[in-house]
Protein backbone atom coordinates (compact mmCIF):
# COMPACT_ATOMS: atom_id res chain seq x y z
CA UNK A 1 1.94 43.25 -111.16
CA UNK A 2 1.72 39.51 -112.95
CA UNK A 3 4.24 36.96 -111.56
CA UNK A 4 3.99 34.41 -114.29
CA UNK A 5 6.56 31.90 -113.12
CA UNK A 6 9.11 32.19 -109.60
CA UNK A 7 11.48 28.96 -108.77
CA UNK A 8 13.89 28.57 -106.10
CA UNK A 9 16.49 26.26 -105.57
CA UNK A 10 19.15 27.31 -102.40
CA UNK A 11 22.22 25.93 -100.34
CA UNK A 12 24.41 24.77 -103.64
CA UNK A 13 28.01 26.38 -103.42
CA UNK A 14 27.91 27.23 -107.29
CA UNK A 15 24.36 27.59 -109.18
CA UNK A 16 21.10 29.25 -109.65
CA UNK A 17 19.36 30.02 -106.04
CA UNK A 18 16.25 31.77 -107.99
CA UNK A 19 14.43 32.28 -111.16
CA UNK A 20 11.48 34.12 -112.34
CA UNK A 21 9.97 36.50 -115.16
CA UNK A 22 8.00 39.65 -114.30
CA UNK A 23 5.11 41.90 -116.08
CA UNK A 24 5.38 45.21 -113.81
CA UNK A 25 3.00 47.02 -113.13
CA UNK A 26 3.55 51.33 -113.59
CA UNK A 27 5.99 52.46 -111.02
CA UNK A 28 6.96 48.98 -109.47
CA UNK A 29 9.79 49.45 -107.30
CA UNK A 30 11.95 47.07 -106.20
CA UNK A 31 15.83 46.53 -103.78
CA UNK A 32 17.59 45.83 -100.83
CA UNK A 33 20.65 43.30 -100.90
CA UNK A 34 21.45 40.05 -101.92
CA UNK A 35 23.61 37.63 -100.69
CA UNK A 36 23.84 36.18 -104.12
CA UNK A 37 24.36 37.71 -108.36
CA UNK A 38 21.23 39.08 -109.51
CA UNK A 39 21.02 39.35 -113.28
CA UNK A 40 17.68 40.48 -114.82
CA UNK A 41 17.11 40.81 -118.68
CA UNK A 42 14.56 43.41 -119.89
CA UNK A 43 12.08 41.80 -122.66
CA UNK A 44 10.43 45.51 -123.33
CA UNK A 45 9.36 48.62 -122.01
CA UNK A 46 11.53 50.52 -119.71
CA UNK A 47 13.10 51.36 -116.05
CA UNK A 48 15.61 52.63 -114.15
CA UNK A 49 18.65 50.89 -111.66
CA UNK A 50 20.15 52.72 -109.15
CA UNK A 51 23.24 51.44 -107.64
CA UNK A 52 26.69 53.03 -105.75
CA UNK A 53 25.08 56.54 -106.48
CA UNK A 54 24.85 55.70 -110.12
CA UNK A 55 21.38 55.95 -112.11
CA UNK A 56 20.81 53.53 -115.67
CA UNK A 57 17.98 54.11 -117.51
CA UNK A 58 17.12 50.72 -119.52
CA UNK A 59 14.83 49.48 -121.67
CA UNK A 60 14.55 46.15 -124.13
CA UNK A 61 17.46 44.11 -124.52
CA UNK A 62 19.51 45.66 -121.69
CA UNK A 63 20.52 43.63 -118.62
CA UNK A 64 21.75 44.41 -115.65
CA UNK A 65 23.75 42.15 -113.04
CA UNK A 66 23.97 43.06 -109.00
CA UNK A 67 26.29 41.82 -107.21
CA UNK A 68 26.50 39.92 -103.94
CA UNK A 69 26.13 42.74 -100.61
CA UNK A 70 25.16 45.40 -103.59
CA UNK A 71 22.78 47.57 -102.13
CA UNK A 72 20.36 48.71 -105.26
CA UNK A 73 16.98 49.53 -106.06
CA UNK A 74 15.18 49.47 -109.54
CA UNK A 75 12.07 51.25 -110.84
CA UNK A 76 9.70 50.46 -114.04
CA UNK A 77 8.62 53.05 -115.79
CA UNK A 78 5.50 55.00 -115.22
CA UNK A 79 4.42 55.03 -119.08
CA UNK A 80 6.00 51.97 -120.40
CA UNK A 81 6.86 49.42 -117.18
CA UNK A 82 8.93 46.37 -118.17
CA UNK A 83 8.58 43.09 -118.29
CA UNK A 84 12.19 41.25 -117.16
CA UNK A 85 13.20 38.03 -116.40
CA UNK A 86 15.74 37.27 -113.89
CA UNK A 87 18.35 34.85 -112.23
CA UNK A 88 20.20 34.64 -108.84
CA UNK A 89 22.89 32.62 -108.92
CA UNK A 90 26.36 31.96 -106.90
CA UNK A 91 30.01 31.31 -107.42
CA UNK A 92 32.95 32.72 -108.21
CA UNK A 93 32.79 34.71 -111.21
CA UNK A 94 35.33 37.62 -110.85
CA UNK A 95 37.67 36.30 -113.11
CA UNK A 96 35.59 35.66 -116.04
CA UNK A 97 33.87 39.01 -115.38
CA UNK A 98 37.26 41.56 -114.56
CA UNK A 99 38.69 40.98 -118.35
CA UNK A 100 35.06 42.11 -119.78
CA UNK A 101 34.87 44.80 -117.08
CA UNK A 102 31.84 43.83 -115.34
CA UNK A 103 32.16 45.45 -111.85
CA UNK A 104 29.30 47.04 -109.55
CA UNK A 105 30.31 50.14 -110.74
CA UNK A 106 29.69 48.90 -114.62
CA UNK A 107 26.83 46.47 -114.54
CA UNK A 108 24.77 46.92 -117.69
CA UNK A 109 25.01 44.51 -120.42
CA UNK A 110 23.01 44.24 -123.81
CA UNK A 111 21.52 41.75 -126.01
CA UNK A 112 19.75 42.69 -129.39
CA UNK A 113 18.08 39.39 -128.95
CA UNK A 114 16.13 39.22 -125.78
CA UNK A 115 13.96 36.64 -127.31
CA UNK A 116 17.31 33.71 -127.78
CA UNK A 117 17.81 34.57 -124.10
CA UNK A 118 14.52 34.09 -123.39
CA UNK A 119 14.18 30.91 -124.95
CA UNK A 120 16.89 29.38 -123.41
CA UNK A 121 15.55 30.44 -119.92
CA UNK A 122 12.19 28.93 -120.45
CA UNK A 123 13.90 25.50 -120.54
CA UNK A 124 14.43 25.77 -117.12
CA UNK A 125 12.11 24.74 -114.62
CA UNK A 126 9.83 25.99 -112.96
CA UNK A 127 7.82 23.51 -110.48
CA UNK A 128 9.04 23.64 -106.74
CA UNK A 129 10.01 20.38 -106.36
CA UNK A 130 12.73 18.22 -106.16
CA UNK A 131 15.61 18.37 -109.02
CA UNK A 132 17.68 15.52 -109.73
CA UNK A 133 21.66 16.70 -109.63
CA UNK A 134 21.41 16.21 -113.92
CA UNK A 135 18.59 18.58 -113.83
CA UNK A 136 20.38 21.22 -111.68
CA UNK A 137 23.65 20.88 -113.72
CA UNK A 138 21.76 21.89 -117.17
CA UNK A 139 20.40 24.35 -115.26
CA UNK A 140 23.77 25.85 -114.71
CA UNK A 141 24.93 25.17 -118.11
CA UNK A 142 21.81 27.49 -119.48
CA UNK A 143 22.84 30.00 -116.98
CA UNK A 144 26.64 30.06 -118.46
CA UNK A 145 25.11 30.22 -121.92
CA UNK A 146 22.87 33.02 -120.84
CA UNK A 147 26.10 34.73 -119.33
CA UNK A 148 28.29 33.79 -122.20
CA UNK A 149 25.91 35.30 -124.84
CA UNK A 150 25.61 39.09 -122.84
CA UNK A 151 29.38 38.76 -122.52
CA UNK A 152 30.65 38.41 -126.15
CA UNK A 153 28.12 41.10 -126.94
CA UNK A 154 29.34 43.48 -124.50
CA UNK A 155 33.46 41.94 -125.90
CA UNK A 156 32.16 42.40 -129.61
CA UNK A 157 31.44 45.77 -128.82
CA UNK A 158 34.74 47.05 -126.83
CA UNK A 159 36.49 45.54 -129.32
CA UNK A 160 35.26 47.82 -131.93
CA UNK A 161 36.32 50.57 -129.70
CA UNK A 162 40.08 52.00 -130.16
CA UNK A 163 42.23 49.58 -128.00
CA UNK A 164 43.67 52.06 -125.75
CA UNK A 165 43.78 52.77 -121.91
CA UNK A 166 41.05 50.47 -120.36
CA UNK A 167 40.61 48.14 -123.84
CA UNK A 168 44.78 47.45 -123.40
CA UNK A 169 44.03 46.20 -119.85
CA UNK A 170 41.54 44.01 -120.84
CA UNK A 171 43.92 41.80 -123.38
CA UNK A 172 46.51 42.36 -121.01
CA UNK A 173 44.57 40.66 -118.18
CA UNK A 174 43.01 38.20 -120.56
CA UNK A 175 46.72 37.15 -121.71
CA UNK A 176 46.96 36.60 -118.15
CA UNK A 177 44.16 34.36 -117.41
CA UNK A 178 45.29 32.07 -120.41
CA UNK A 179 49.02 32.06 -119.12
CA UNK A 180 47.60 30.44 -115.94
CA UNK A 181 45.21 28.35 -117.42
CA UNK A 182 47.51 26.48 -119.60
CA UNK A 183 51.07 26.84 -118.24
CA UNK A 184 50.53 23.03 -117.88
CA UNK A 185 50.63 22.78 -121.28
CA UNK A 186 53.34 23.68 -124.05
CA UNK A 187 51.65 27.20 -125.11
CA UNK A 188 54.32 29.30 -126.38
CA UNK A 189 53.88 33.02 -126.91
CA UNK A 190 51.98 33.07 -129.79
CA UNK A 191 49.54 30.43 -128.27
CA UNK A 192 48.81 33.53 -126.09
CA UNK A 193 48.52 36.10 -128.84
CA UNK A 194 46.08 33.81 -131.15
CA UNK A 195 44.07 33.64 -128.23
CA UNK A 196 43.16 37.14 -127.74
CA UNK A 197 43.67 37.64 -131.70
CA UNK A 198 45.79 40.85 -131.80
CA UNK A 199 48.88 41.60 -133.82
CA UNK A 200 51.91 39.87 -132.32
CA UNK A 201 54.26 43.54 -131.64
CA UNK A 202 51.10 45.16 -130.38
CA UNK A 203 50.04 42.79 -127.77
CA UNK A 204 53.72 42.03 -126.88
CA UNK A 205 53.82 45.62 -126.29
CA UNK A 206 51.09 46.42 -124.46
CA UNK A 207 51.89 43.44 -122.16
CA UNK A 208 55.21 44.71 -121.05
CA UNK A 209 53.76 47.98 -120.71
CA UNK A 210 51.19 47.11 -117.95
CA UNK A 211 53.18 44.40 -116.41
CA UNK A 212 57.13 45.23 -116.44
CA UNK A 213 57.51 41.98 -118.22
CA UNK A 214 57.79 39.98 -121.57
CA UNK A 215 55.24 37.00 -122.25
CA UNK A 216 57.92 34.60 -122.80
CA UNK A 217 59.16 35.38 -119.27
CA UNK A 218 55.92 35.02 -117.81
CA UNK A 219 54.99 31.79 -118.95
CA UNK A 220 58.36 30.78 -118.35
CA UNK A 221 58.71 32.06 -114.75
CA UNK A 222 55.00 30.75 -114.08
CA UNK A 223 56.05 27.12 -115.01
CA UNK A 224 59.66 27.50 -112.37
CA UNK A 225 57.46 29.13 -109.69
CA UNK A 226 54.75 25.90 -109.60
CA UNK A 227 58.15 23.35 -109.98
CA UNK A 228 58.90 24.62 -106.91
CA UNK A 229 56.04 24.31 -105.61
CA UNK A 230 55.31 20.34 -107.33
CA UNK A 231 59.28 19.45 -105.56
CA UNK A 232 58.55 20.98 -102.12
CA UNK A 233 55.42 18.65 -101.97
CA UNK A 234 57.42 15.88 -103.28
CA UNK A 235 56.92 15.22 -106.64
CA UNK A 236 59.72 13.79 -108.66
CA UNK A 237 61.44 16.09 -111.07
CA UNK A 238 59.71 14.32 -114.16
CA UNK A 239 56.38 14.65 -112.89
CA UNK A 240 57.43 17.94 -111.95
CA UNK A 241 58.31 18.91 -115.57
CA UNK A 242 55.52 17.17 -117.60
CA UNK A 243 52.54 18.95 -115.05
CA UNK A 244 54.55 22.59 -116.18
CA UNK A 245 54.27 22.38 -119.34
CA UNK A 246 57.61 21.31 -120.45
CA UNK A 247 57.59 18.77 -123.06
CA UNK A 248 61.35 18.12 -123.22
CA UNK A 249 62.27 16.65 -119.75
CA UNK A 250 66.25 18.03 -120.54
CA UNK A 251 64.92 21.43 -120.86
CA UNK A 252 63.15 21.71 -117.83
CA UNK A 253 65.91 20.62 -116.05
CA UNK A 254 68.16 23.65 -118.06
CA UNK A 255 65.55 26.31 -117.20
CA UNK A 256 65.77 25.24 -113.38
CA UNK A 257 69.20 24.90 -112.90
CA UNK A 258 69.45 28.26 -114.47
CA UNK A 259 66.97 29.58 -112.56
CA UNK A 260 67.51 28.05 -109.06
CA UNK A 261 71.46 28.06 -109.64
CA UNK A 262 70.72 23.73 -108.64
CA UNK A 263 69.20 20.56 -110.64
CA UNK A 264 65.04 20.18 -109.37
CA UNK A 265 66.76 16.53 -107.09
CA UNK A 266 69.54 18.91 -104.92
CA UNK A 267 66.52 21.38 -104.59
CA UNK A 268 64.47 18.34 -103.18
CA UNK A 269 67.23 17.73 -101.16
C-alpha cells in the first residue's frame, strides 16, 4: 500500500478534518466509524463497501460518502485494487443531501470525470502545518465544488428517470427548501416552479399531493407564521412585513388581519 499524500486539519465546526489519496495494495481492507462524512472517489480499479447490511461493488468514477456513527468497512479488489482519494469533512449537510436522496442507506455517487475531481483536490494542501483562516475557507469551497459536481450528476441522472413515486418527492421537498429560503423575498409561485423547472400543473400537483396543500398557501402561510414570530420579539409591523417578503406594506397588513382576525399592532398588544 502507497500513501502518497495524508493532511489533517480538526476541531472546526464546519470543514474538512482529513484528506488523502490512496494506491491499495490487493485485498486492502479498511472500517470502523467516524465521527465525521467520509467521501472517497475511486480514480480506477475496483472494490467493494459494505454498509447497514448492504454490499456496492465500485470501480472508476464511483464515490461513495459515509456518514457520521456509520459503521462500514471497504475492500479493494484482489485483481484490480483501487486507487481513491478521499475527504472527511463536518457540518450539516442533510438538507442539501435529502432532496438528491443521499442517505446511509443510498451512498454511491458517480462522476464520469474522476480526473476534474481530482484536479480540483490536488489544490488543496497537503503540508501539516499551520493554515491561515483564507486557506481553510478555499479549502471548503473545493470541497462544496467537489460535492456539487457528484450531486448534479447523480440529479442529471434521476431526472432522466420517469418522475414518479420517489422522483415526485424529491421536487416536492426541493420546492420546499426554496419556499424557506426565500419567503423573505417576493417569490411568487412560479418563482418556485422555475426553480425546479417542471411544468406549472404538474408540480402544482404533485405538491398538493404529498403535502395537503397549494404552493400559494405555503408561501403565504410561511410568511404569517414568521410575522408572528418578528411581532412577539418586537419588531414593528413594517419591519415585520418587509423581512416576509411582502413588498406592499397594505397587503401584509390584509393577509394578517385576515389571518389573525387583528391588525400585526393589536397582536403586539
Amino acid at each position: 500500500m502507497r500513501r502518497s499524500q495524508l493532511s489533517e486539519q480538526k476541531n472546526y465546526t464546519t470543514g474538512l478534518v482529513q484528506w488523502g489519496r490512496e494506491d491499495c495494495s490487493p485485498g486492502h481492507e479498511f472500517g470502523g466509524i467516524r465521527d465525521y462524512y467520509l467521501l472517497h472517489i475511486i480514480q480506477q480499479g475496483e472494490g467493494v463497501y459494505h454498509s447497514r447490511r448492504k454490499r456496492w461493488k465500485l470501480s472508476r468514477g464511483d464515490a461513495f460518502l459515509i456518514f457520521p456513527g456509520q459503521k462500514h468497512s471497504y475492500q479493494a479488489d484482489l485483481k484490480e485494487p483501487w486507487s481513491y482519494f478521499w475527504l472527511g469533512f463536518t457540518g450539516e449537510f442533510s438538507d442539501l443531501f435529502a432532496p438528491l436522496c443521499i442517505n446511509p442507506d443510498n451512498p454511491i455517487l458517480h462522476t464520469d470525470t474522476p480526473e476534474e475531481l481530482l484536479k480540483i483536490f490536488s489544490e488543496i494542501p497537503s503540508q501539516r502545518i499551520y493554515q491561515h483562516p483564507g486557506i481553510r475557507l478555499e479549502n471548503l469551497g473545493r470541497l462544496n465544488t467537489i460535492l456539487g459536481k457528484l450531486s448534479r450528476g447523480k440529479a442529471q441522472s434521476k431526472d432522466n428517470a420517469p418522475l414518479t413515486g420517489k422522483e415526485g418527492s424529491h421536487h416536492v421537498h426541493s420546492m420546499e427548501l426554496f419556499i424557506q429560503n426565500y419567503f423573505n423575498t417576493p417569490i411568487q409561485v412560479q418563482d418556485v416552479i422555475d426553480f425546479v423547472q417542471l411544468e406549472r400543473s404538474y408540480a402544482s400537483r404533485i405538491y398538493k399531493e404529498q403535502t395537503g396543500t397549494t404552493l400559494g398557501s405555503s408561501i403565504r402561510n410561511l410568511r404569517l407564521l414568521k410575522a408572528e414570530e418578528y411581532l412577539k420579539t418586537g419588531w414593528s409591523a413594517k419591519e415585520t412585513a418587509y423581512s416576509c417578503g411582502y413588498r406592499d406594506y397594505n397587503n401584509f397588513l390584509k393577509a394578517f388581519k385576515k389571518a389573525y382576525g387583528m391588525t400585526p399592532g393589536a397582536f403586539k398588544g
